[in-house]
Protein backbone atom coordinates (compact mmCIF):
# COMPACT_ATOMS: atom_id res chain seq x y z
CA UNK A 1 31.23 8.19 72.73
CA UNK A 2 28.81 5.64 73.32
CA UNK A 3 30.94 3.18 75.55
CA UNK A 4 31.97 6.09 77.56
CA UNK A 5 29.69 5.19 80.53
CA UNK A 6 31.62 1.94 80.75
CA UNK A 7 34.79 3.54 81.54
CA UNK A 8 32.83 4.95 84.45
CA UNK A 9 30.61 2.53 85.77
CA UNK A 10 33.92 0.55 86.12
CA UNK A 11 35.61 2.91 88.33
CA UNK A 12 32.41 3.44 90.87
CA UNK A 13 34.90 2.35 93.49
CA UNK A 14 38.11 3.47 93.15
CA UNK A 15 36.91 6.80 91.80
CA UNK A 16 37.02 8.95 94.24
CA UNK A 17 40.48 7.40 95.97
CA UNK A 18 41.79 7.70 92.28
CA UNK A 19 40.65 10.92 91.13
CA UNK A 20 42.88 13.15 93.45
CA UNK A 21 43.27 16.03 90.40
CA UNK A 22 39.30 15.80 90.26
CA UNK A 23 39.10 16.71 93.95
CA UNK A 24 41.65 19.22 93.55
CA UNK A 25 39.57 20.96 90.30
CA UNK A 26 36.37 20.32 92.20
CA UNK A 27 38.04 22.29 95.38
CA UNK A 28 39.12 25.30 93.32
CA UNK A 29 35.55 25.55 91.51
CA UNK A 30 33.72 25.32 94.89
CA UNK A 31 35.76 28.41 95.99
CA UNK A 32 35.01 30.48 92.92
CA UNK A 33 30.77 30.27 93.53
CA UNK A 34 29.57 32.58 96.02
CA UNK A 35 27.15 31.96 98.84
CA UNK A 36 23.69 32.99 98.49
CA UNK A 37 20.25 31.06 97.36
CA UNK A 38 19.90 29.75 93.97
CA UNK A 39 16.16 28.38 93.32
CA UNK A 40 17.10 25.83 90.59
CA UNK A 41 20.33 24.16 90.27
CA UNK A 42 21.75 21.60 87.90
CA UNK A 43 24.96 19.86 88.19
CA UNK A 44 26.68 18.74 84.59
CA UNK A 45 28.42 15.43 85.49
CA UNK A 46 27.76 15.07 89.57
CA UNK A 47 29.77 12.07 89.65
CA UNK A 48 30.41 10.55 93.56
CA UNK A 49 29.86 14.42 94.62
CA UNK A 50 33.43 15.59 95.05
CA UNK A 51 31.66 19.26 94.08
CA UNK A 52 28.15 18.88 95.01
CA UNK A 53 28.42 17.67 98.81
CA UNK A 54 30.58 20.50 100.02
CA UNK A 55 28.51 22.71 97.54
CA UNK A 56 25.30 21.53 99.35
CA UNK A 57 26.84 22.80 102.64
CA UNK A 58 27.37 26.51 101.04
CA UNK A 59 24.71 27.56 99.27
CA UNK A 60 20.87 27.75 99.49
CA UNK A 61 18.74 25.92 96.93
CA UNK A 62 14.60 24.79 96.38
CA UNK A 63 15.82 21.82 94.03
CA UNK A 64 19.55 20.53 92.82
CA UNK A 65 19.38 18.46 90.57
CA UNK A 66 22.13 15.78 89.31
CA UNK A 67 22.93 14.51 86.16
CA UNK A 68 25.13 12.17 85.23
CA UNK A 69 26.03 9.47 82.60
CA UNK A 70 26.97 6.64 84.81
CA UNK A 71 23.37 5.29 86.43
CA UNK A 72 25.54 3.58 89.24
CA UNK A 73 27.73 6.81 90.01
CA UNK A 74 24.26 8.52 90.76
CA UNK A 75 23.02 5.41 92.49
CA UNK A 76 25.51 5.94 94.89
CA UNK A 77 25.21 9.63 95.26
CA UNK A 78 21.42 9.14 95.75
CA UNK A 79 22.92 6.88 98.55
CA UNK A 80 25.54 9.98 100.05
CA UNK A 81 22.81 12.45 99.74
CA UNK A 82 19.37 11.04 100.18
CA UNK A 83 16.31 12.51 99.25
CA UNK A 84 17.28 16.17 98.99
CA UNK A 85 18.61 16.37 95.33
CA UNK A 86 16.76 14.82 92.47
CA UNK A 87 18.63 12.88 89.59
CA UNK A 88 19.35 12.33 86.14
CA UNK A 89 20.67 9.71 84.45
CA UNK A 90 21.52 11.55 80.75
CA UNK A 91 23.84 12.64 78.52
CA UNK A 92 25.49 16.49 78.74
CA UNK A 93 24.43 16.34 75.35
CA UNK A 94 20.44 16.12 75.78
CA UNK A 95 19.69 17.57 79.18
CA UNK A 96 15.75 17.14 79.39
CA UNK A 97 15.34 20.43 80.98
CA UNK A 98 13.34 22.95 79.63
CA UNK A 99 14.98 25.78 78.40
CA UNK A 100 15.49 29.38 80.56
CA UNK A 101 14.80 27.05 83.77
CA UNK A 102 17.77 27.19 85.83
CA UNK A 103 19.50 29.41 87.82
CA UNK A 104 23.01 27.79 88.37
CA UNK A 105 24.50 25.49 86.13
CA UNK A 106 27.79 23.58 87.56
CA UNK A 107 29.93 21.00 86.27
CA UNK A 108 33.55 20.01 87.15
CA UNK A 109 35.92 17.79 84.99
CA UNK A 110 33.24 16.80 82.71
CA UNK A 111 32.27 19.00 79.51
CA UNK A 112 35.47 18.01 77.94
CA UNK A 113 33.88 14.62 77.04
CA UNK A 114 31.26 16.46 75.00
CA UNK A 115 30.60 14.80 71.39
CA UNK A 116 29.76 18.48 69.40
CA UNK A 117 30.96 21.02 71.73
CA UNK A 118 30.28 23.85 69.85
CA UNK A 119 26.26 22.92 69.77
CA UNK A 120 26.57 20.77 73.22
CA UNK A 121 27.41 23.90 75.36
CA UNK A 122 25.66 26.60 73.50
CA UNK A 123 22.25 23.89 74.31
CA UNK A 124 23.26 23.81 78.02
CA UNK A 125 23.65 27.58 78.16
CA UNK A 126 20.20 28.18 77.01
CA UNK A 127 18.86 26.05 80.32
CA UNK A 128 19.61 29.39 82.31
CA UNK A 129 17.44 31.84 83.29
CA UNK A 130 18.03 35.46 82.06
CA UNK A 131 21.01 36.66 85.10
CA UNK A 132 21.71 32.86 85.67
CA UNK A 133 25.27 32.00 86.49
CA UNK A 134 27.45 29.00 85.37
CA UNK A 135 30.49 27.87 86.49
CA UNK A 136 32.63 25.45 84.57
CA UNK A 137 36.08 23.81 85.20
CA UNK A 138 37.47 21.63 81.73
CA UNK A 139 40.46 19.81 80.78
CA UNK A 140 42.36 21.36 77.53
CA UNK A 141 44.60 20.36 75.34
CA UNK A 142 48.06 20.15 77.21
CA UNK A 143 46.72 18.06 79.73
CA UNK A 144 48.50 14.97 79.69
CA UNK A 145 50.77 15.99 76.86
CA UNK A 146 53.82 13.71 78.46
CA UNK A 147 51.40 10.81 77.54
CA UNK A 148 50.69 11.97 73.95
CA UNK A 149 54.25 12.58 73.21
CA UNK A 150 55.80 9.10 74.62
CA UNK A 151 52.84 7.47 72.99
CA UNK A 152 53.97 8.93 69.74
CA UNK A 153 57.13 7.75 70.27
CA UNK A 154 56.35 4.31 71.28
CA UNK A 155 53.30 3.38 69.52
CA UNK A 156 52.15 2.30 72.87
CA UNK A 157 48.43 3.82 74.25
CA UNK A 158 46.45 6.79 73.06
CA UNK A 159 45.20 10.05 74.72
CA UNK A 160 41.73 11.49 74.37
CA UNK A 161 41.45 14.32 72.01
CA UNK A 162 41.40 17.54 73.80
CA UNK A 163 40.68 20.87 72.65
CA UNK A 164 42.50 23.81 73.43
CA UNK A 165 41.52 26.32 75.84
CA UNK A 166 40.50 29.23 73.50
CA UNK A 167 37.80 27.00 71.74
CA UNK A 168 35.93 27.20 74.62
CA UNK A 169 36.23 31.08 75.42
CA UNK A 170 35.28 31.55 71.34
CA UNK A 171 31.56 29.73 71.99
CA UNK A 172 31.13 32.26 74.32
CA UNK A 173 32.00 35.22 72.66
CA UNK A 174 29.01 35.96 70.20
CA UNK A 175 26.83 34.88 73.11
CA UNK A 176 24.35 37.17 75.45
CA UNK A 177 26.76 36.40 78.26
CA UNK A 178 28.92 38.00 81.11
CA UNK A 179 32.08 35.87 81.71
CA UNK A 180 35.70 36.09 82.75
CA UNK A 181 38.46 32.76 82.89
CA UNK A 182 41.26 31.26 84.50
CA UNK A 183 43.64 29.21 82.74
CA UNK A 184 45.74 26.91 85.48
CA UNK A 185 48.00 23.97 85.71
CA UNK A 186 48.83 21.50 87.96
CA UNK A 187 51.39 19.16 87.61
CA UNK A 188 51.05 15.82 89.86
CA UNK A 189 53.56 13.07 90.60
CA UNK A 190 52.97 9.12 90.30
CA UNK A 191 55.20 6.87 91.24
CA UNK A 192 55.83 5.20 87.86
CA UNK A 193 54.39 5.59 84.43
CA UNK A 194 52.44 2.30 85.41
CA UNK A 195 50.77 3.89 88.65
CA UNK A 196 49.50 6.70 86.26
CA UNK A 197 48.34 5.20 83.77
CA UNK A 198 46.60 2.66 86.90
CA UNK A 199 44.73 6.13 88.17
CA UNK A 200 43.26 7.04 84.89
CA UNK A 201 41.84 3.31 84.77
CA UNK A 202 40.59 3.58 88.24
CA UNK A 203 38.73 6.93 87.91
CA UNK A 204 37.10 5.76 84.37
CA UNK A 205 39.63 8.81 82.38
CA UNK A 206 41.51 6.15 80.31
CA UNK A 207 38.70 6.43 77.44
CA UNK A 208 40.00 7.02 74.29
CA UNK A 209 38.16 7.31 70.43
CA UNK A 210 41.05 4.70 69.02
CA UNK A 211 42.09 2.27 71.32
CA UNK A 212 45.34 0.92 69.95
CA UNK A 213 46.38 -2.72 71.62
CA UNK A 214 49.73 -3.08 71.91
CA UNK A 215 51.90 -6.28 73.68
CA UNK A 216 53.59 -6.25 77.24
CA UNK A 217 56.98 -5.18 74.95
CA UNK A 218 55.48 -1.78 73.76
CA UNK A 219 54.39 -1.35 77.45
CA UNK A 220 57.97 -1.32 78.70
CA UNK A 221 59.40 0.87 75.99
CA UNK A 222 56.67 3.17 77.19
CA UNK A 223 57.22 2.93 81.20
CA UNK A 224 60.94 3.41 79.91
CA UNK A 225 60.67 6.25 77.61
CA UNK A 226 58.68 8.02 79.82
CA UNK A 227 60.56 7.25 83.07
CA UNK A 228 63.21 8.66 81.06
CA UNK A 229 61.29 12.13 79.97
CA UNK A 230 59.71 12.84 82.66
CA UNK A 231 61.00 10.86 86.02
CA UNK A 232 63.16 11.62 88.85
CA UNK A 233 63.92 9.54 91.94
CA UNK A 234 60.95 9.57 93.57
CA UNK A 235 58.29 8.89 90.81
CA UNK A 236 57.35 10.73 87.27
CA UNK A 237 54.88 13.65 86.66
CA UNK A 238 52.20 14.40 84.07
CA UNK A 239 51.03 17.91 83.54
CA UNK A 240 47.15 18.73 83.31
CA UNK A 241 45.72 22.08 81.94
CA UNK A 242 42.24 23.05 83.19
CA UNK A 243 40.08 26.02 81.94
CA UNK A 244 37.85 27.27 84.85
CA UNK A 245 35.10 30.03 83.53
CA UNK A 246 32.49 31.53 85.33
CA UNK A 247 29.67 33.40 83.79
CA UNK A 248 26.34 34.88 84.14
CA UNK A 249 23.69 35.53 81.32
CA UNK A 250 23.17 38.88 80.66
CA UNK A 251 18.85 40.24 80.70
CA UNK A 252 17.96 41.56 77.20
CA UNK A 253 18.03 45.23 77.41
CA UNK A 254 14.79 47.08 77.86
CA UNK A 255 12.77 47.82 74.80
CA UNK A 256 10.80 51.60 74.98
């Protein structure tokens, strides 16, 4: 996972032209937190801001504060936002908060890149306060799955390992923790295998743990194949599964 950063500070650019399913899970997130002040509030992977500007614009806040992996996505969010947010440049995986600190945690199209889930998001969880919320959108396993298969059958490209949506619901389960979740697909249209996988490249998503290299041959079977699959007339579609959860954490009863 170390390179991962990479991926991103390639795309600073064409990000947020590129990342139209982002916007579209940032969008539907946004619409699920409700207005009202929030003293402390930490955004999981801020990116460009496709969730935190409009956020900004909703709610009430003393500090936000942005973290991100990719020191020139945040640069340029610092830029968008000036000096009313503070900023992070870290890993999801050590947040240097202190723990029962914050009162909304966010984070859109991000906690899917996670290297140990199942202790990653458990240590996140403990940043909230007791009755603070947290609001999560994450891409699952059957995102993408026309990619996986024609890969498979072409021995062109590889697709990130995701984990199905369950996994996620299970860390939450034996956890102090209010939550409910939404399970939703979108299916978006390119117009060729080649302009998808072109806006995975440009929005830093392409990152995978084994990158096979395969010639311009394997890379036409693939366009083909897939063309084939999962094309009509006027382009080809690939399906994406996200998980949205929202959840507060619950006050320890009262001890007599």
């Amino acid at each position: 996972m170390k390179n991962l950063s990479l991926y991103f500070n390639k795309a600073l650019k064409t990000y947020e032209k590129a990342g139209k399913i982002q916007k579209k899970v940032a969008d539907e997130l946004l619409s699920m937190i409700p207005d009202g002040y929030y003293s402390t509030v930490v955004e999981i992977g801020s990116g460009t801001g496709l969730l935190s500007i409009p956020l900004i614009e909703k709610i009430d806040f003393y500090r936000f504060i942005h973290i991100d992996i990719s020191y020139p996505f945040l640069k340029k969010l610092r830029q968008k936002l000036r000096n009313i947010s503070f900023y992070i440049n870290a890993k999801a995986e050590n947040i240097p908060l202190p723990y029962s600190s914050v009162d909304l945690i966010l984070s859109s199209s991000t906690l899917h890149w996670l290297s140990n889930p199942e202790k990653n998001i458990v240590e996140i969880l403990k940043l909230l306060k007791d009755g603070g919320r947290f609001y999560f959108s994450i891409f699952t396993s059957n995102t993408l799955r026309e990619i996986k298969r024609v890969s498979q059958i072409t021995g062109f490209g590889s697709v990130y390992n995701l984990m199905p949506w369950d996994f996620y619901i299970s860390l939450l389960k034996n956890n102090s923790f209010f939550y409910k979740y939404e399970l939703k697909t979108y299916m978006e249209k390119y117009a060729s295998p080649k302009e998808l996988l072109l806006a995975h490249k440009l929005t830093g998503t392409n990152y995978t743990e084994n990158k096979r290299f395969s010639g311009k041959k394997a890379f036409n079977k693939f366009c083909e194949v897939y063309k084939s699959l999962y094309g009509s007339a006027d382009g080809v579609y690939a399906t994406y599964e996200i998980l949205f959860i929202e959840g507060q954490k619950l006050s320890p009863s009262p001890q007599f």
